[in-house]
N, C-alpha and C. Protein backbone atom coordinates (compact mmCIF):
# COMPACT_ATOMS: atom_id res chain seq x y z
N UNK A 1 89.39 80.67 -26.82
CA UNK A 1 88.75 81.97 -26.89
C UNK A 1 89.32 82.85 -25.77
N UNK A 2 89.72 84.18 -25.82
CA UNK A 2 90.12 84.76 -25.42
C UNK A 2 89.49 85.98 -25.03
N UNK A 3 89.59 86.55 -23.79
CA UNK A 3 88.26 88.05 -23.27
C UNK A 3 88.94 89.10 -23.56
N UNK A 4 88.53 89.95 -24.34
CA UNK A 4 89.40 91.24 -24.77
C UNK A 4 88.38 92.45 -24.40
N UNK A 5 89.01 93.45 -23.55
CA UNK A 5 88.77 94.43 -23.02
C UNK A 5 89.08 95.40 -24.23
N UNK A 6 88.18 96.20 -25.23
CA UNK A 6 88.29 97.14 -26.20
C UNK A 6 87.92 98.25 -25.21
N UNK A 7 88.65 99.58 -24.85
CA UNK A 7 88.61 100.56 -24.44
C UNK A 7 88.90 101.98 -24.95
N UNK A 8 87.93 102.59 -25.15
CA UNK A 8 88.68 104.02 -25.38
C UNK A 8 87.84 105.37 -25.27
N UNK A 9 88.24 106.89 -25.20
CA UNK A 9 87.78 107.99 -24.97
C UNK A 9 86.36 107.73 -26.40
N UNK A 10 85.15 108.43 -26.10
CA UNK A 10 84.21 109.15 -27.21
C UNK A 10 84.71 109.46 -28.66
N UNK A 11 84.33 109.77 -29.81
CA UNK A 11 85.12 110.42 -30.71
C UNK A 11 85.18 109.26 -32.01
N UNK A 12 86.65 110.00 -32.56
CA UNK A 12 87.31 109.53 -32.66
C UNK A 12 88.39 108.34 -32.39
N UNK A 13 88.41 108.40 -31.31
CA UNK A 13 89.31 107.30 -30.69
C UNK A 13 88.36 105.84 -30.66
N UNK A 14 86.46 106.21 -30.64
CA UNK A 14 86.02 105.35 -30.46
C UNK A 14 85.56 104.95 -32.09
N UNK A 15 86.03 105.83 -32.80
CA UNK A 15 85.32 105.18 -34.18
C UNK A 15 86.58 104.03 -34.92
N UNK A 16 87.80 104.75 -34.71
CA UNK A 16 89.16 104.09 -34.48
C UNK A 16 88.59 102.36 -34.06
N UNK A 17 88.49 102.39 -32.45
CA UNK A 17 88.22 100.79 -32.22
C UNK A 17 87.52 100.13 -33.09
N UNK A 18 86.02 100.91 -33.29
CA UNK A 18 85.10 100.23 -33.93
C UNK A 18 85.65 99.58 -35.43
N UNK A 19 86.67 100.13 -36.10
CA UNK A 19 87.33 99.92 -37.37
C UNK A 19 87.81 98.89 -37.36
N UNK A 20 88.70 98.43 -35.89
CA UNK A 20 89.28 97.18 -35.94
C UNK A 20 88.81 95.79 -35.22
N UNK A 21 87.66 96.35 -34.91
CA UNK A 21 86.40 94.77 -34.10
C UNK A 21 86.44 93.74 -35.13
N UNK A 22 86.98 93.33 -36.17
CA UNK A 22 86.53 92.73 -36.88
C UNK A 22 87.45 91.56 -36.56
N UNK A 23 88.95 92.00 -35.95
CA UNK A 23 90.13 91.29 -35.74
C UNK A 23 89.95 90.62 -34.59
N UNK A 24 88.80 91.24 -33.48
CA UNK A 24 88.56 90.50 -32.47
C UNK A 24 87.77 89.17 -32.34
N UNK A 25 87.13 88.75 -34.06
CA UNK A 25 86.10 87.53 -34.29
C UNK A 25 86.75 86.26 -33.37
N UNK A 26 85.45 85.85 -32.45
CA UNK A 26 85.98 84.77 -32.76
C UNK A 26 86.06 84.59 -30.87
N UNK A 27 86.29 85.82 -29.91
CA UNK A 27 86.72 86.12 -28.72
C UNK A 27 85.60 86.77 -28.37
N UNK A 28 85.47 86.49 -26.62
CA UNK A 28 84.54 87.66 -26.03
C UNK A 28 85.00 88.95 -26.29
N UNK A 29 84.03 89.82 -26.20
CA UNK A 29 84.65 91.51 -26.47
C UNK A 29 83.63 91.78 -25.14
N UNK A 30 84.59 93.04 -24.36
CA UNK A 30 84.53 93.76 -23.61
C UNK A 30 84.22 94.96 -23.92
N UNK A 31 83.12 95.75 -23.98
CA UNK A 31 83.90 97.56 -24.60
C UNK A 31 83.34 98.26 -23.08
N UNK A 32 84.31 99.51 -23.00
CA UNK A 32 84.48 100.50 -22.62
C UNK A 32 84.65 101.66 -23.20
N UNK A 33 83.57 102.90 -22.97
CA UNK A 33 83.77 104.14 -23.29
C UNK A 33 83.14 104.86 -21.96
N UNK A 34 83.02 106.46 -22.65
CA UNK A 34 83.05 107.44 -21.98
C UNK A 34 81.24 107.69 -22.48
N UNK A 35 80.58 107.16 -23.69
CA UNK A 35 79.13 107.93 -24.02
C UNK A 35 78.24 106.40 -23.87
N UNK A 36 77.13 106.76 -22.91
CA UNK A 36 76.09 105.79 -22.72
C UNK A 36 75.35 105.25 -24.15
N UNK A 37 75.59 106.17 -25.08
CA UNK A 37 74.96 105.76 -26.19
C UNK A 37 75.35 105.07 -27.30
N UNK A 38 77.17 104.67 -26.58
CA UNK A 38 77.68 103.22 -27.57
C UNK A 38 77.13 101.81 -27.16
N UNK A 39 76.76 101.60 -26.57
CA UNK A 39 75.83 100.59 -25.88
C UNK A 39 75.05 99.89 -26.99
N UNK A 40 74.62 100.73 -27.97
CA UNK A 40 73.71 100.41 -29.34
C UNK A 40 74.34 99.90 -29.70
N UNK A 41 75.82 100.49 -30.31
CA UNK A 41 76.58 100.04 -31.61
C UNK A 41 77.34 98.48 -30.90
N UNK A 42 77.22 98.31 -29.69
CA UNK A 42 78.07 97.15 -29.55
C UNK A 42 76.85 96.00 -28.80
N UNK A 43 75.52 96.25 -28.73
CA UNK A 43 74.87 95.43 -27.99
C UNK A 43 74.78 93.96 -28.34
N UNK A 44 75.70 93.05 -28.80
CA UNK A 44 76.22 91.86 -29.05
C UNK A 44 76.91 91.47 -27.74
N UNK A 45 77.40 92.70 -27.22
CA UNK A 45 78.83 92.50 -26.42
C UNK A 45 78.28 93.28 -25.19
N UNK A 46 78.74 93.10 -24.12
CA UNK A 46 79.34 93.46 -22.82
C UNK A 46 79.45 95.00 -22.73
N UNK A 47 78.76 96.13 -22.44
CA UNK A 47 79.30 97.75 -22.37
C UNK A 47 79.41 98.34 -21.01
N UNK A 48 80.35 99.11 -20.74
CA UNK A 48 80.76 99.86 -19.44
C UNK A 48 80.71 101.37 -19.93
N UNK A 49 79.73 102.07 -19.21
CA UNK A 49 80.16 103.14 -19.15
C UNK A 49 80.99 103.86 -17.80
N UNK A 50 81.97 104.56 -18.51
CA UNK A 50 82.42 105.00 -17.55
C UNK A 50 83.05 106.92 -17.60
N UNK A 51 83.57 107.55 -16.46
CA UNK A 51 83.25 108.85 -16.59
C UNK A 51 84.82 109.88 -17.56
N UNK A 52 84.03 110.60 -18.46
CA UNK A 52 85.00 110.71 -19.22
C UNK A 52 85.83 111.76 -18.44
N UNK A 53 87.14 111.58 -18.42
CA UNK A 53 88.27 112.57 -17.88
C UNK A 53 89.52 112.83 -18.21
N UNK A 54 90.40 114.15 -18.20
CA UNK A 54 91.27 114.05 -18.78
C UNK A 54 91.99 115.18 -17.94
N UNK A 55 93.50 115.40 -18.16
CA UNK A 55 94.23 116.06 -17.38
C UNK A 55 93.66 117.56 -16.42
N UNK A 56 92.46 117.84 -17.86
CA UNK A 56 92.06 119.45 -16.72
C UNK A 56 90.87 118.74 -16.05
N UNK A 57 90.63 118.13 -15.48
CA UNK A 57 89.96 117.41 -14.15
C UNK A 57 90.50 116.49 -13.52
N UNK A 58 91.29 116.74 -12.39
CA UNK A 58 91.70 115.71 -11.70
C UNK A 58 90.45 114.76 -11.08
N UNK A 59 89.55 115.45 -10.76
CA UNK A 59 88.28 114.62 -9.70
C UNK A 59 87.79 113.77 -10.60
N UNK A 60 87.31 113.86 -11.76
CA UNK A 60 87.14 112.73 -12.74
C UNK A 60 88.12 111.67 -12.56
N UNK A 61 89.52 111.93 -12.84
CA UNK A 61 90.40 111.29 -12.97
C UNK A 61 90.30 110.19 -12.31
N UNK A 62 90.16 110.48 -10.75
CA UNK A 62 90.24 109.71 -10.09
C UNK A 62 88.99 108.30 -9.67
N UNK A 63 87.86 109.33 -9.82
CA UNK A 63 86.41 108.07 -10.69
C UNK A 63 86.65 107.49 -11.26
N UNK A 64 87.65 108.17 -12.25
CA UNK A 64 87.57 107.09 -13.94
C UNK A 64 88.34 106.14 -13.33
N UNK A 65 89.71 106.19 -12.53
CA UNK A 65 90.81 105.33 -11.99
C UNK A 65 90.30 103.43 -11.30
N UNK A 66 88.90 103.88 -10.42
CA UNK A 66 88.55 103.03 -9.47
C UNK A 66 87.15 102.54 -10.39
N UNK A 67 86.39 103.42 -11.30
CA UNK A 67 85.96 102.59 -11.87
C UNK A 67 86.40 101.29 -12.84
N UNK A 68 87.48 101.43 -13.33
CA UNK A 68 88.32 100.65 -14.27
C UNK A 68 88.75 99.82 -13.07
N UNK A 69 89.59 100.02 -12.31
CA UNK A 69 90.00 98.91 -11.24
C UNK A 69 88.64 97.34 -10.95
N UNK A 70 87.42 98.29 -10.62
CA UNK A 70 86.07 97.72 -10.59
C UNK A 70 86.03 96.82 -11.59
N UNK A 71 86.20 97.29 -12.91
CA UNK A 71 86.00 96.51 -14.32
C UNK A 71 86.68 95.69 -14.51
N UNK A 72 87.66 95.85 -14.44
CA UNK A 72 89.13 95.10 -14.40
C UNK A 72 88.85 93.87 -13.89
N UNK A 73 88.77 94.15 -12.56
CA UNK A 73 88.73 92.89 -11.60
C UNK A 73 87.93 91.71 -11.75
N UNK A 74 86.13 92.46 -12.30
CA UNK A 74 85.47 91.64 -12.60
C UNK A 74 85.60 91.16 -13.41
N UNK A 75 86.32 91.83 -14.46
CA UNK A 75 85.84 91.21 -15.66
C UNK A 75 87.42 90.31 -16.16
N UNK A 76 88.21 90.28 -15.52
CA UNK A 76 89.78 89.89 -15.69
C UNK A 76 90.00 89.40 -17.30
N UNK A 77 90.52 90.14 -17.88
CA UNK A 77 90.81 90.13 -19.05
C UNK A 77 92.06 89.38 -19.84
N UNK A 78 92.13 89.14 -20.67
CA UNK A 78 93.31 88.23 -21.14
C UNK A 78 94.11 89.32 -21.98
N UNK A 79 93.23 90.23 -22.64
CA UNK A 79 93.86 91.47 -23.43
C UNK A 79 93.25 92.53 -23.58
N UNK A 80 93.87 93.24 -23.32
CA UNK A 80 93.61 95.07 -23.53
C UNK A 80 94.19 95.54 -24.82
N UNK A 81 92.95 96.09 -25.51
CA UNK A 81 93.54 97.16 -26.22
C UNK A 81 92.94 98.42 -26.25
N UNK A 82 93.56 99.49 -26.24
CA UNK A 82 92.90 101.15 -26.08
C UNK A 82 93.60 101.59 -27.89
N UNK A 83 92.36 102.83 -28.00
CA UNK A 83 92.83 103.85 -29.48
C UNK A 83 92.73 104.88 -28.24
N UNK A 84 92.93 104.98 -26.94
CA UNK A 84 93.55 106.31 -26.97
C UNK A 84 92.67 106.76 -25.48
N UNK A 85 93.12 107.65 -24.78
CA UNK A 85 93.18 108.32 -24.29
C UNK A 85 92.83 108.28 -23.02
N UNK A 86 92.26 109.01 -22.00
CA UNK A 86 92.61 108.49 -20.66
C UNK A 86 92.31 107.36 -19.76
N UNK A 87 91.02 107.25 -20.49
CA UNK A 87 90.39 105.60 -19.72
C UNK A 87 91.29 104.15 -20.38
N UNK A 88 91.52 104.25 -21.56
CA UNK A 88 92.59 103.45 -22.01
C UNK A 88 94.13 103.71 -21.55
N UNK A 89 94.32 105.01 -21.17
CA UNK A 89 96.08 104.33 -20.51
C UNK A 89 95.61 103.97 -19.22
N UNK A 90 94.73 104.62 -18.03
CA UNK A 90 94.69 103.84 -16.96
C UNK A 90 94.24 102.11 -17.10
N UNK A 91 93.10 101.87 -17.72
CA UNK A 91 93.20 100.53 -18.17
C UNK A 91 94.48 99.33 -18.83
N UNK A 92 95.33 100.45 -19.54
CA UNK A 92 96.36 99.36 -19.63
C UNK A 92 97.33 98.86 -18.36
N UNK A 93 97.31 100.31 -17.69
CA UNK A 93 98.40 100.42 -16.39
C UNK A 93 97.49 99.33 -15.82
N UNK A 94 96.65 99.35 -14.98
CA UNK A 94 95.82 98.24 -13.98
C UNK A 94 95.98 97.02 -14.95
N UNK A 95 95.58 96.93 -15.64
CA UNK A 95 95.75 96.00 -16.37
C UNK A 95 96.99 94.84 -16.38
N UNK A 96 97.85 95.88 -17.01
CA UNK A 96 99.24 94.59 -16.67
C UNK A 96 100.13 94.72 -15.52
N UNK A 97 99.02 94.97 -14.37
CA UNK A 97 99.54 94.41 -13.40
C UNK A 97 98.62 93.28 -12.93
N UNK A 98 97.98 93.35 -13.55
CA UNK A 98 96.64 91.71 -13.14
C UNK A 98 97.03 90.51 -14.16
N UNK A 99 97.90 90.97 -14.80
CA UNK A 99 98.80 89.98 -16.06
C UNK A 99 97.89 89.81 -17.09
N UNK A 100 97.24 91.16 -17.93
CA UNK A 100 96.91 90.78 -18.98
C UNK A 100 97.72 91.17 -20.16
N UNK A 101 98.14 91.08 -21.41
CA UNK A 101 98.41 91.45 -22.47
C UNK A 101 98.08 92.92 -22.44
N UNK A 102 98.66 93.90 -22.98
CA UNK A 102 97.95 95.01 -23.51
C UNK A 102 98.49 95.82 -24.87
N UNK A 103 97.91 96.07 -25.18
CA UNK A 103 97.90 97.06 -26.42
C UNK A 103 97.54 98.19 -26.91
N UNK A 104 98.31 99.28 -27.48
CA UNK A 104 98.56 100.87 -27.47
C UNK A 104 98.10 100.82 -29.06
N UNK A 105 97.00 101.32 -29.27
CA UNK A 105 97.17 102.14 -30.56
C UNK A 105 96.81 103.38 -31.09
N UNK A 106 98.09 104.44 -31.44
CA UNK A 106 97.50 105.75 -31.00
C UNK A 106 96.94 106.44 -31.72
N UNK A 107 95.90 107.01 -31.19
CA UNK A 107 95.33 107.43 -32.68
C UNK A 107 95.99 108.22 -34.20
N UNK A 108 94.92 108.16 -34.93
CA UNK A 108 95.55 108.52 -36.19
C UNK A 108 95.77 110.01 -36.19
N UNK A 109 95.12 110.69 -35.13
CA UNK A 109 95.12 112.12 -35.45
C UNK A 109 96.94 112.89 -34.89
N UNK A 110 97.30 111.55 -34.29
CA UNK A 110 98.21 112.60 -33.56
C UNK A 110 99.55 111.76 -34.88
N UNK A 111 99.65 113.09 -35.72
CA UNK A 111 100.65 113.04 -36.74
C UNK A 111 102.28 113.39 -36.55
N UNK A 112 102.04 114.24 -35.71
CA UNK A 112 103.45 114.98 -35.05
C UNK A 112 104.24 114.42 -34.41
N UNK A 113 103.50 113.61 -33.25
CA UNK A 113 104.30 113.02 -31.99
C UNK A 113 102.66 112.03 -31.35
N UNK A 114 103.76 111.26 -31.24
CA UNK A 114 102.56 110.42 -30.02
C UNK A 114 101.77 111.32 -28.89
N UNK A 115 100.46 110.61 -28.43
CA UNK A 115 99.76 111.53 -27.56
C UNK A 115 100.62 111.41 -26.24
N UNK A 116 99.81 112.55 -25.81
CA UNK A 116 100.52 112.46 -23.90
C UNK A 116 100.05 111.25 -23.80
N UNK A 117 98.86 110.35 -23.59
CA UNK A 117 98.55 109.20 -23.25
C UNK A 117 99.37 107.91 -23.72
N UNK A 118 99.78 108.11 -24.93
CA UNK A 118 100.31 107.00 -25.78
C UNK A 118 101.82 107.00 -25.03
N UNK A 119 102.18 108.48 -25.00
CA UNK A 119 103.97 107.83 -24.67
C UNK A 119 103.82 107.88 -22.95
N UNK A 120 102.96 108.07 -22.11
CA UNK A 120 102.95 107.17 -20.79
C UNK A 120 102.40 105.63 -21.12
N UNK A 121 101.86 105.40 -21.91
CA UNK A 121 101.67 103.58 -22.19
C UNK A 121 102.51 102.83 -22.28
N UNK A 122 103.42 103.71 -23.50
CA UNK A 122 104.13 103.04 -23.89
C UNK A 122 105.14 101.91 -22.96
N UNK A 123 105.28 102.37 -21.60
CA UNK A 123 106.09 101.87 -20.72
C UNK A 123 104.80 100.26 -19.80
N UNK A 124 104.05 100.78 -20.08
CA UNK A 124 103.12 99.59 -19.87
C UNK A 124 102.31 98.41 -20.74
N UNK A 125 102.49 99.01 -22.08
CA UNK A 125 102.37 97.82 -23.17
C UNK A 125 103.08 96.67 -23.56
N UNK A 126 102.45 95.90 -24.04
CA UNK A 126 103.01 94.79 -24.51
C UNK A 126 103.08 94.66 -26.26
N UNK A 127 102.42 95.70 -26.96
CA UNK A 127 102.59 96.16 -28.13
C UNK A 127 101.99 97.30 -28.34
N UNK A 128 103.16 98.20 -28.84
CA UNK A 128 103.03 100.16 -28.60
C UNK A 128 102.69 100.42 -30.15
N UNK A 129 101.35 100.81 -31.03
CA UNK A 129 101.21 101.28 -32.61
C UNK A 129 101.50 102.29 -32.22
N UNK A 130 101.51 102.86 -33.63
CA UNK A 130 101.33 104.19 -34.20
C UNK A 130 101.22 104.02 -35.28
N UNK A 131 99.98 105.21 -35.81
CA UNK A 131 99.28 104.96 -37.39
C UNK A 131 100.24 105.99 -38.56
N UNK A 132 101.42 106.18 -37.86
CA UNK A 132 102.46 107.16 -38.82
C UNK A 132 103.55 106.73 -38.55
N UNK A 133 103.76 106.06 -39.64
CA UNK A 133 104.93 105.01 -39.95
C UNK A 133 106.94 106.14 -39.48
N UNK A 134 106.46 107.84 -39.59
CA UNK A 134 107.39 108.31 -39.16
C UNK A 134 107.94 108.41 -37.73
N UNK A 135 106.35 107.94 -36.68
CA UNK A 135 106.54 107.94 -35.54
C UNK A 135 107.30 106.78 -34.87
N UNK A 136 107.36 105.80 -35.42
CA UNK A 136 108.10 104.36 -34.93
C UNK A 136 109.69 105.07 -34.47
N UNK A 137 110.06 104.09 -33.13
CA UNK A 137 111.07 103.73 -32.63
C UNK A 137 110.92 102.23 -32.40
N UNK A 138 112.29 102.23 -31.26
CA UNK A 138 111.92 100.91 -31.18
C UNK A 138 111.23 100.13 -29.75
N UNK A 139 110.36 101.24 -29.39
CA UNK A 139 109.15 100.38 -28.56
C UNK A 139 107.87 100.34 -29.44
N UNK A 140 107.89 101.59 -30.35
CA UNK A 140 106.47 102.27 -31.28
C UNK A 140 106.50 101.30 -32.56
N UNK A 141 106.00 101.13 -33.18
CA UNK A 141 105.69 100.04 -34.41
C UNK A 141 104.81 100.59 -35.12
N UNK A 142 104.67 100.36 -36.43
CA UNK A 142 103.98 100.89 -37.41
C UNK A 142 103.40 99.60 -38.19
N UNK A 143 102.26 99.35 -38.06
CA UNK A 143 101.13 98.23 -38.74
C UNK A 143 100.43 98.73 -39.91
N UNK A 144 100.33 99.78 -40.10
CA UNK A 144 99.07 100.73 -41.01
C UNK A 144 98.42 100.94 -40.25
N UNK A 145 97.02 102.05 -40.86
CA UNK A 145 96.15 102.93 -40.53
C UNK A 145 94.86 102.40 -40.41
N UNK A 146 94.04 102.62 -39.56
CA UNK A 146 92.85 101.64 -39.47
C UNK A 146 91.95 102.79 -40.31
N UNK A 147 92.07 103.80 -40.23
CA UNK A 147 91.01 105.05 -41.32
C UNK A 147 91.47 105.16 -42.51
């Protein structure tokens, strides 16, 4: 059995994870978000809240940074995976440097180009999705669409 850290922004990005919990049977689950009130949908499991932030707040940023370090540590994970956005790329970065696995999957909305978040991951994953099979190179991979 294996401890998997599921992380990601409110939204979207968090309805995304919730789509693919099913793949996690079987393993502890970890979740992380940004709204106190996913706590419901996962109360089987382990919940962190933590503070949501994104490029136009640096001062968040840096909460969100040391709270995840906090999580991290305690909770030392075997695998990370994020749908996206800022608490999930800092979590992957800390992450595989404590030697866990991690995993990028970016959300479905970004059709054009990978997110700002996704293509700074990309250099810290250990497997980089994307849910638009046009976006693949060869760090990015295309699995299908979890929506």
């Amino acid at each position: 059995m294996k401890k998997i850290l599921a992380i990601s922004s409110s939204g979207g990005h968090w309805t995304q994870m919730q789509r693919i919990t099913s793949s996690f049977s079987g393993n502890e689950v970890v979740y992380v978000s940004t709204l106190k009130g996913y706590v419901k949908e996962v109360s089987t499991c382990k919940y962190y809240q933590v503070k949501d932030a994104s490029a136009w707040n640096k001062l968040n940023l840096i909460v969100l940074f040391f709270q995840l370090i906090k999580i991290i540590m305690n909770e030392r994970p075997d695998i990370v995976i994020s749908t996206g956005a800022a608490p999930g790329l800092f979590a992957i970065i800390i992450s595989r440097f404590v030697g866990a696995k991690t995993i990028w999957l970016d959300s479905i909305a970004n059709y054009e180009q990978i997110s700002l978040s996704g293509k700074l991951a990309k250099y810290f994953t250990h497997l980089h999705l994307t849910q638009w099979e046009h976006l693949t190179n060869q760090k990015t991979q295309f699995s299908g669409k979890v929506l």
